[in-house]
Protein backbone atom coordinates (compact mmCIF):
# COMPACT_ATOMS: atom_id res chain seq x y z
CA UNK A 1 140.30 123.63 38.29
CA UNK A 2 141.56 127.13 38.21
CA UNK A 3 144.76 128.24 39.05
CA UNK A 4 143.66 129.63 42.87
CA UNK A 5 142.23 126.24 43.55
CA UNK A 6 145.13 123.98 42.66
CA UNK A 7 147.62 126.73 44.65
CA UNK A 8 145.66 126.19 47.44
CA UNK A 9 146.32 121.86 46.99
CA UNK A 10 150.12 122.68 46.16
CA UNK A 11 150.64 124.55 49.59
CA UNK A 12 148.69 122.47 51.30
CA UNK A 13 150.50 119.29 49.91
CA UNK A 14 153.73 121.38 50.65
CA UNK A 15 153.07 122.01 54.03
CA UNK A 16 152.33 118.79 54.76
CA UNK A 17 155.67 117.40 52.89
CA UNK A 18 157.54 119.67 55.14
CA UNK A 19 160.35 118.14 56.32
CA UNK A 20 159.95 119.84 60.18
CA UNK A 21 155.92 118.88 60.00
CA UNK A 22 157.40 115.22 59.03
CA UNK A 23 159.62 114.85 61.80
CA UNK A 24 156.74 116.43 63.96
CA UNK A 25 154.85 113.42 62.74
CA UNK A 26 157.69 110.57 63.34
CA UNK A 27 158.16 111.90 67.06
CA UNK A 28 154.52 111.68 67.83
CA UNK A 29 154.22 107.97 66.15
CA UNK A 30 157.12 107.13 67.70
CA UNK A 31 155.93 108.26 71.21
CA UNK A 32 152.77 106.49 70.63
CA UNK A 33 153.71 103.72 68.23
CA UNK A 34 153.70 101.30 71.43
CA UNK A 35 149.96 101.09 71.82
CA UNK A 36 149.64 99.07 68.53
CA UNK A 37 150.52 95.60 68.78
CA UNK A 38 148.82 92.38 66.84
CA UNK A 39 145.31 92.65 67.26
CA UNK A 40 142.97 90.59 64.72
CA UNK A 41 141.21 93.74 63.67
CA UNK A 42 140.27 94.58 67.49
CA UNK A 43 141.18 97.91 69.40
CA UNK A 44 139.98 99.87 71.64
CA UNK A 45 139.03 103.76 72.50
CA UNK A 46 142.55 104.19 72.77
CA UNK A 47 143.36 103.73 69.39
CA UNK A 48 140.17 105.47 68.46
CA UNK A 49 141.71 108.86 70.57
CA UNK A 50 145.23 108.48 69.08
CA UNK A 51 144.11 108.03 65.51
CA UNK A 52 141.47 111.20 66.41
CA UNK A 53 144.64 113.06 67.87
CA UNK A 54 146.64 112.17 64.60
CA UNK A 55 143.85 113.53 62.23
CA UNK A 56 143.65 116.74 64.19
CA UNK A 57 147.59 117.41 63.78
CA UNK A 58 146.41 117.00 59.55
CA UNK A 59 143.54 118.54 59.70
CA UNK A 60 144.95 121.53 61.63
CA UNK A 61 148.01 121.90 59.15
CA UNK A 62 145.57 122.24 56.04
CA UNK A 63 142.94 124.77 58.10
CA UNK A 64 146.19 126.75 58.52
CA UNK A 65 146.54 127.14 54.78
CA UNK A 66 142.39 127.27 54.03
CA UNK A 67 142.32 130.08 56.31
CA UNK A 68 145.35 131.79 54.50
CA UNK A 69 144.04 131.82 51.96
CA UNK A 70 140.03 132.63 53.21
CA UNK A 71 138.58 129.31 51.97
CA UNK A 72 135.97 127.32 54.25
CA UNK A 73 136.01 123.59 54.94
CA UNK A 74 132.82 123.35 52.48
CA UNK A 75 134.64 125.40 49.69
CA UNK A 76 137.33 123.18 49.88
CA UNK A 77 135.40 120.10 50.26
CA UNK A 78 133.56 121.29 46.89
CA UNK A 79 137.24 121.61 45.41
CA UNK A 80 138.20 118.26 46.24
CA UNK A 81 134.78 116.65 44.52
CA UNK A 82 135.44 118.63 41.24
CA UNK A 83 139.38 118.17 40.92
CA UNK A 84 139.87 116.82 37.51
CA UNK A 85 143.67 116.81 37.38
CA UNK A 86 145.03 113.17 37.54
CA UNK A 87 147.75 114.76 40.25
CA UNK A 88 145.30 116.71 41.66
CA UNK A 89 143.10 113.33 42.49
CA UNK A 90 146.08 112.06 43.78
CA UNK A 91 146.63 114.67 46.55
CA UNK A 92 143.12 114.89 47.35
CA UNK A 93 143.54 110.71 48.07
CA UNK A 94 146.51 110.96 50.41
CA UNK A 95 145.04 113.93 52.48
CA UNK A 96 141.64 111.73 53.22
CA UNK A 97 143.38 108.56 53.28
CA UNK A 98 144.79 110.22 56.44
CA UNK A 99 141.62 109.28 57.97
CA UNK A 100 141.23 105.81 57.34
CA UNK A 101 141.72 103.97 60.83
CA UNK A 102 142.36 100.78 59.60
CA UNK A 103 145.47 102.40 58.12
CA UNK A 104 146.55 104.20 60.71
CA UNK A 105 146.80 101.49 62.91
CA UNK A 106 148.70 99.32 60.37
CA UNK A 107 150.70 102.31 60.11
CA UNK A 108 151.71 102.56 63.68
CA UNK A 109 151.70 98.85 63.65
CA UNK A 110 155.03 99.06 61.36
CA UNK A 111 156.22 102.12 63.17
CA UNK A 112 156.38 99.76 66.00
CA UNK A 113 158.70 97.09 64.61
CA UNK A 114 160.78 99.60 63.34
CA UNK A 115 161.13 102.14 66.39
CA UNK A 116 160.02 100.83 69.55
């Protein structure tokens, strides 16, 4: 990985460390944590929107930096397949894991307990 490419990871990571973007986060689970109770695995298209609505507020903070910095979604999805830094890896797992549902909602799940 050259050094453009992993700049683009570190501001990306850093933006989405921010402590402001992290208590934009908290709010918005908090508001919504509510909606996520014990479920045995089931939910419904409400779930599906929030977790949707949560990706977008990811997704939207790394487009910010992509387009900074003039790289498309494919570019950077080519960036992530070839990172061959152990830290690098590491990033690239937390920003998709952001997608996972079934963690999301055991995320909110424990937002719940502790918030609401």
């Amino acid at each position: 990985m050259d050094e453009a490419d992993a700049k683009i990871f570190t501001t990306i990571v850093d933006r989405l460390t921010d402590d402001r973007f992290i208590m934009v986060l908290d709010d918005w689970c908090r508001d919504h944590c509510r909606e996520f109770v014990e479920s045995n695995g089931e939910y419904d298209h409400t779930h599906k929107d929030l977790h949707e609505k949560f990706c977008r507020i990811y997704e939207s903070r790394c487009e910010a930096v992509l387009k900074e910095n003039s790289v498309s979604n494919e570019e950077f999805a080519m960036m992530c397949r070839k990172a061959d830094d152990p830290g690098v890896a590491i990033m690239v797992d937390i920003i998709t894991a952001v997608g996972e549902f079934k963690l999301f909602c055991m995320m909110m799940r424990e937002k719940r307990l502790v918030d609401c």
